[in-house]
Every structure is written in C-alpha cells, then in structure tokens.
PDB file of N, CA and C in Angstrom:
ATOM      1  N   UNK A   1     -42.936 -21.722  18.258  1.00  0.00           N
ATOM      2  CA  UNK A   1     -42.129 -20.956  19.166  1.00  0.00           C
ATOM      3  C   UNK A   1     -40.907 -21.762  19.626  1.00  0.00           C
ATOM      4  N   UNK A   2     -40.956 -22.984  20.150  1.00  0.00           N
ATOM      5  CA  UNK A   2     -39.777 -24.180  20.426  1.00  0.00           C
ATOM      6  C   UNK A   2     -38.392 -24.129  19.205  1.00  0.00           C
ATOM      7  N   UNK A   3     -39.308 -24.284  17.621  1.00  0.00           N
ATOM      8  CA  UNK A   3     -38.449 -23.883  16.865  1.00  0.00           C
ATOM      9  C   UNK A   3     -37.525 -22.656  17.125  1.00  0.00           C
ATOM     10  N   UNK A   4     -37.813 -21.109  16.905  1.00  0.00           N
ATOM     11  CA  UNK A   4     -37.462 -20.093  17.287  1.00  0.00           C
ATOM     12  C   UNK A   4     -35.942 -20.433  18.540  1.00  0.00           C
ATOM     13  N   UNK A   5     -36.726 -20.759  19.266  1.00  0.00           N
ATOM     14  CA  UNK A   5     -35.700 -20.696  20.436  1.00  0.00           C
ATOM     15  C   UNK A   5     -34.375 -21.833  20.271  1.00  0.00           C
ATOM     16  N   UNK A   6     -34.758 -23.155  19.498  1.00  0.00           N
ATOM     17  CA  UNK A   6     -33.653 -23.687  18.703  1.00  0.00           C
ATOM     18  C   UNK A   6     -32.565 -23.503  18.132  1.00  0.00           C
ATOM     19  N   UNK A   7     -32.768 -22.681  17.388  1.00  0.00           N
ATOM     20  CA  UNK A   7     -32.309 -22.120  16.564  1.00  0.00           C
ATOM     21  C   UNK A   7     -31.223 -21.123  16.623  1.00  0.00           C
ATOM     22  N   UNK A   8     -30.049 -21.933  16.837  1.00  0.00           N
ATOM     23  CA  UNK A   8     -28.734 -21.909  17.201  1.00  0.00           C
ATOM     24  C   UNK A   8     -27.710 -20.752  16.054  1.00  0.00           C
ATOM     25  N   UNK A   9     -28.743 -20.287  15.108  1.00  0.00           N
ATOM     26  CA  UNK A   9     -27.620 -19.651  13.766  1.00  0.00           C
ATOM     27  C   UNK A   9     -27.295 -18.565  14.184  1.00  0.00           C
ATOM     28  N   UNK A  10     -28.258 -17.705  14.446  1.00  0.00           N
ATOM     29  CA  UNK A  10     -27.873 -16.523  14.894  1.00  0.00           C
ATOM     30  C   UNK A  10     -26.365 -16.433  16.053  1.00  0.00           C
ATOM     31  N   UNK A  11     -26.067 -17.304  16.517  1.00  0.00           N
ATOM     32  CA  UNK A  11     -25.501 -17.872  17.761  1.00  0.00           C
ATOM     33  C   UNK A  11     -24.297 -18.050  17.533  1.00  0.00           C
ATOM     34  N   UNK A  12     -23.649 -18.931  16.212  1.00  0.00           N
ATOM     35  CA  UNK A  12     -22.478 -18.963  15.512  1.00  0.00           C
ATOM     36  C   UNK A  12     -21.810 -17.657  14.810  1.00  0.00           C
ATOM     37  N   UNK A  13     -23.497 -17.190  14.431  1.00  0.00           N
ATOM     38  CA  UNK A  13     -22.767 -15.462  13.772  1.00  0.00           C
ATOM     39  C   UNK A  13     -21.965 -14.632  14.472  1.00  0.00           C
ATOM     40  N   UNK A  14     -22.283 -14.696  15.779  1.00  0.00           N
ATOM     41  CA  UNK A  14     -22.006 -13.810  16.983  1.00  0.00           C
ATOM     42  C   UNK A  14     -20.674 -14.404  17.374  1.00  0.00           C
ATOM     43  N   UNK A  15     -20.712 -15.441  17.427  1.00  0.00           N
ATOM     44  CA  UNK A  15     -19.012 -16.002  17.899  1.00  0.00           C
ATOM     45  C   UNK A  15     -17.906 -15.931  16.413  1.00  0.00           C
ATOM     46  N   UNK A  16     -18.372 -16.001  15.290  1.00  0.00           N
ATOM     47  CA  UNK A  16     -17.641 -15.491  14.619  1.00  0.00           C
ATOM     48  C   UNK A  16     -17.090 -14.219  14.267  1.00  0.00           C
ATOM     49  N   UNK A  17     -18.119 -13.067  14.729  1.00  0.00           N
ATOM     50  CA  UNK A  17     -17.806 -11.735  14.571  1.00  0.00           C
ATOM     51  C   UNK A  17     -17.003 -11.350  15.870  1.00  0.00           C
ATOM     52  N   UNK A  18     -17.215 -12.652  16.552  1.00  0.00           N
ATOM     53  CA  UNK A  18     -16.358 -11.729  17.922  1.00  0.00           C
ATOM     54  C   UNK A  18     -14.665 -12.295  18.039  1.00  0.00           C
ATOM     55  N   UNK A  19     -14.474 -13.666  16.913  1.00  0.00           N
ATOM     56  CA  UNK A  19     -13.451 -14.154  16.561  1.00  0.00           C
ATOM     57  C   UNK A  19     -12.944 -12.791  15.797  1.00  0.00           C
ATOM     58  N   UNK A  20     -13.564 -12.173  14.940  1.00  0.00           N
ATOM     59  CA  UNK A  20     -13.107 -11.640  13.569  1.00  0.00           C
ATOM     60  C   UNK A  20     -13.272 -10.350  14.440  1.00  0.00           C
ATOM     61  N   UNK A  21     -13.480  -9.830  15.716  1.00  0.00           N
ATOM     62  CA  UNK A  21     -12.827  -8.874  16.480  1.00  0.00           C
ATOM     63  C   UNK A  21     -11.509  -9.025  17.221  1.00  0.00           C
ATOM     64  N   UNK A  22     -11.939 -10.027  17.756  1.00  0.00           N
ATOM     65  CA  UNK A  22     -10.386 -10.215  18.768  1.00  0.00           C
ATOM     66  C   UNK A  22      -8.940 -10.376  17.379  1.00  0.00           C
ATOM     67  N   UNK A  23      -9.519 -10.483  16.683  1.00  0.00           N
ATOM     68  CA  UNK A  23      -8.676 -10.818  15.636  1.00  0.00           C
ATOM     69  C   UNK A  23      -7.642  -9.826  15.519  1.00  0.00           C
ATOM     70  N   UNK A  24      -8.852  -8.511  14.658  1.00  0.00           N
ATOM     71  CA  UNK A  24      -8.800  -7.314  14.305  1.00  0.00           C
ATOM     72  C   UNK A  24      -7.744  -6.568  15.506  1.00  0.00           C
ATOM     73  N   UNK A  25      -8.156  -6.714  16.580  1.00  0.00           N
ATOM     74  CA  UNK A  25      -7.586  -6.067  17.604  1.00  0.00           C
ATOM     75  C   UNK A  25      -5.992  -6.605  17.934  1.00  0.00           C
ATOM     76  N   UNK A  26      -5.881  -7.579  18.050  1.00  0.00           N
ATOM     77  CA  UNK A  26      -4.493  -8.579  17.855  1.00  0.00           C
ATOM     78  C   UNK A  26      -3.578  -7.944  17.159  1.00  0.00           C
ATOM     79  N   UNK A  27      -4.115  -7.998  15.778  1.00  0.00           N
ATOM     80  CA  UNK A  27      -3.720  -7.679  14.558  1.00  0.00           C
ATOM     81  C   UNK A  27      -3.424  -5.668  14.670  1.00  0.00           C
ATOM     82  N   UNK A  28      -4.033  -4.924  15.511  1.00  0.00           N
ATOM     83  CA  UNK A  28      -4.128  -3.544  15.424  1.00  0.00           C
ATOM     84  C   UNK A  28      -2.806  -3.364  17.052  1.00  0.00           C
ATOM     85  N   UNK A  29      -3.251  -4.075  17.950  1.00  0.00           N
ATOM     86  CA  UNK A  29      -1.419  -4.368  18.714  1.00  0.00           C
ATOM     87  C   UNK A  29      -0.475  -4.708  18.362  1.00  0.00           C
ATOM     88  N   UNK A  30      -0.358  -5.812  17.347  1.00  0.00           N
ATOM     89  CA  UNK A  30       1.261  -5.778  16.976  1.00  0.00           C
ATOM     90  C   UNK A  30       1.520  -5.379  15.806  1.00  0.00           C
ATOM     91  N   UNK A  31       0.901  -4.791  14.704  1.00  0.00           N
ATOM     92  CA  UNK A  31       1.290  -3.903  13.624  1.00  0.00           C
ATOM     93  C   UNK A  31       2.412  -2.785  13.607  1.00  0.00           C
ATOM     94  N   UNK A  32       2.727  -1.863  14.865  1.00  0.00           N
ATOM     95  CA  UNK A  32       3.273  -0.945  14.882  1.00  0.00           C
ATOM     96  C   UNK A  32       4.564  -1.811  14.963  1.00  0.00           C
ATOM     97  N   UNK A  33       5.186  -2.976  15.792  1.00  0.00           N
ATOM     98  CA  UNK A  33       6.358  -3.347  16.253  1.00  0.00           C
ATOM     99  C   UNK A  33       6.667  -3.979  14.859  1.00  0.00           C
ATOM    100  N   UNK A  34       5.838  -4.602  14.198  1.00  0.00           N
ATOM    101  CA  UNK A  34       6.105  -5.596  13.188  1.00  0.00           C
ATOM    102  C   UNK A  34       6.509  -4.440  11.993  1.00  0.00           C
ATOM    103  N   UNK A  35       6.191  -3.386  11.660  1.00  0.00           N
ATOM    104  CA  UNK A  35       6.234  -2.135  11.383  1.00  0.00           C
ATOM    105  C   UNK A  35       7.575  -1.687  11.428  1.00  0.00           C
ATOM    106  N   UNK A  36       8.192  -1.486  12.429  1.00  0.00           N
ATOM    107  CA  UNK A  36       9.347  -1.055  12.959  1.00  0.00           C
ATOM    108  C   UNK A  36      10.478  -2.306  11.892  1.00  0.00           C
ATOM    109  N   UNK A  37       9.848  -3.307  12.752  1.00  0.00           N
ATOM    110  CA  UNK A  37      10.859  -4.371  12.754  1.00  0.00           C
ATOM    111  C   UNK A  37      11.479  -4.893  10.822  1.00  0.00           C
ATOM    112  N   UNK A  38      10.303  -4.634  10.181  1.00  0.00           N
ATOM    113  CA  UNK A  38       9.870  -4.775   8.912  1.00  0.00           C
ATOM    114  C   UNK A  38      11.209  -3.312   7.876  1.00  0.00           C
ATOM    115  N   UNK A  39      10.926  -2.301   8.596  1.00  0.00           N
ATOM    116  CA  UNK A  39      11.500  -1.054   8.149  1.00  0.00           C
ATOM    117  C   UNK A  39      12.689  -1.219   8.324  1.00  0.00           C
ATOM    118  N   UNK A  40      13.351  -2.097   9.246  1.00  0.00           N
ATOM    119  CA  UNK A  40      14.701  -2.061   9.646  1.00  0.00           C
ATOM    120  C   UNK A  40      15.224  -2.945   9.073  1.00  0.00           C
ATOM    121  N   UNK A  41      14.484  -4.269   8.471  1.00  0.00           N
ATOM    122  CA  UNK A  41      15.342  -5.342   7.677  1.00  0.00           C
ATOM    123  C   UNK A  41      15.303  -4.792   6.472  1.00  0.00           C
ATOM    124  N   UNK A  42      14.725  -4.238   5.728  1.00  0.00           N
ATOM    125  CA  UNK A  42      14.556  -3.865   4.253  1.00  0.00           C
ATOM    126  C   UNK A  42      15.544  -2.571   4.352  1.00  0.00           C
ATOM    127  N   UNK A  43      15.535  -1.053   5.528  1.00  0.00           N
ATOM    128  CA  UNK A  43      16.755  -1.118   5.029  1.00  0.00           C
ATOM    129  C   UNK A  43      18.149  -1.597   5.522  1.00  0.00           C
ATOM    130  N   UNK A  44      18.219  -2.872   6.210  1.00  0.00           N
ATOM    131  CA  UNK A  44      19.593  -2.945   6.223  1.00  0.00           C
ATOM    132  C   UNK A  44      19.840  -3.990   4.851  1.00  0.00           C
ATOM    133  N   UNK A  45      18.868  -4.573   4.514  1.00  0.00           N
ATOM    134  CA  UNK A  45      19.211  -5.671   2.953  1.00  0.00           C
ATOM    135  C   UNK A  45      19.697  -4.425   2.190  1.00  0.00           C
ATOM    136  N   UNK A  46      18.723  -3.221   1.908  1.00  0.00           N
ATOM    137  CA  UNK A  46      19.153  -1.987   1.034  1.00  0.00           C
ATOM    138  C   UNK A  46      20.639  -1.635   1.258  1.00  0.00           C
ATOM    139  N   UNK A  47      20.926  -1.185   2.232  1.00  0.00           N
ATOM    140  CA  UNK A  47      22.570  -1.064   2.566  1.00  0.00           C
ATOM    141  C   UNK A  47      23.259  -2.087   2.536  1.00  0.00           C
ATOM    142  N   UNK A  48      23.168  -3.373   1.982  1.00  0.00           N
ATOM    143  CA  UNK A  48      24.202  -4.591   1.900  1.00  0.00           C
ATOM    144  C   UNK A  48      24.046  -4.673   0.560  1.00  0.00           C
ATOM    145  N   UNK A  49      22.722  -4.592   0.124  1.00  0.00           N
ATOM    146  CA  UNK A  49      22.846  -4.468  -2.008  1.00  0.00           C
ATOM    147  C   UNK A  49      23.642  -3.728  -2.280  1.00  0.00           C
ATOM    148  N   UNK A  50      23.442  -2.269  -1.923  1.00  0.00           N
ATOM    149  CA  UNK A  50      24.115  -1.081  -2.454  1.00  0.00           C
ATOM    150  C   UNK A  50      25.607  -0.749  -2.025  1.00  0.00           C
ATOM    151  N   UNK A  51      26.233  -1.732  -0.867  1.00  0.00           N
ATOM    152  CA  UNK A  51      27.075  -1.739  -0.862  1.00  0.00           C
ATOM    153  C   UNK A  51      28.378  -2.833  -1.081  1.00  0.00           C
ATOM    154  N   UNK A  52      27.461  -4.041  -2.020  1.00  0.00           N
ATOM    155  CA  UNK A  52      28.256  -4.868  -2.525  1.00  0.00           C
ATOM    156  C   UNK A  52      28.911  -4.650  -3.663  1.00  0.00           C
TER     157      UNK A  52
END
C-alpha cells in the first residue's frame, strides 16, 4: 500500500495535460488576431508583387 501512494506517475500525467491545456487555450486566444494580422501581410506582399 506505501508503494501505491508513492507513486508519483500518475501525478506528472496530470501536470502535463494541464500544460497541454493552458496551452491549447493560449493558442485558441490569440489565433483570431494572428489571423487578421497574417491576412493583411500576405495581401499587402500580393499588391507590391502584382504591382511591380
């Protein structure tokens, strides 16, 4: 039973899935701006190709 209660693995799983949430969520707030921001350089490069 001492073993059992040792036994720290289960323990790391949980802080990694909650890394690989906060992550997710990070990642699901700034998508839309990066989005925006992303749409607006590609087309203004498009309008400086096409108009060289």
């Amino acid at each position: 039973m001492k073993k059992f209660f040792k036994d720290e693995s289960g323990a790391t799983a949980i802080e990694y899935g909650l890394i690989a949430a906060a992550t997710g969520l990070a990642l699901i707030g700034v998508m839309p701006t990066l989005s925006a921001n992303l749409g607006s350089t590609f087309s203004t490069i498009a309008t400086n190709i096409s108009g060289s």
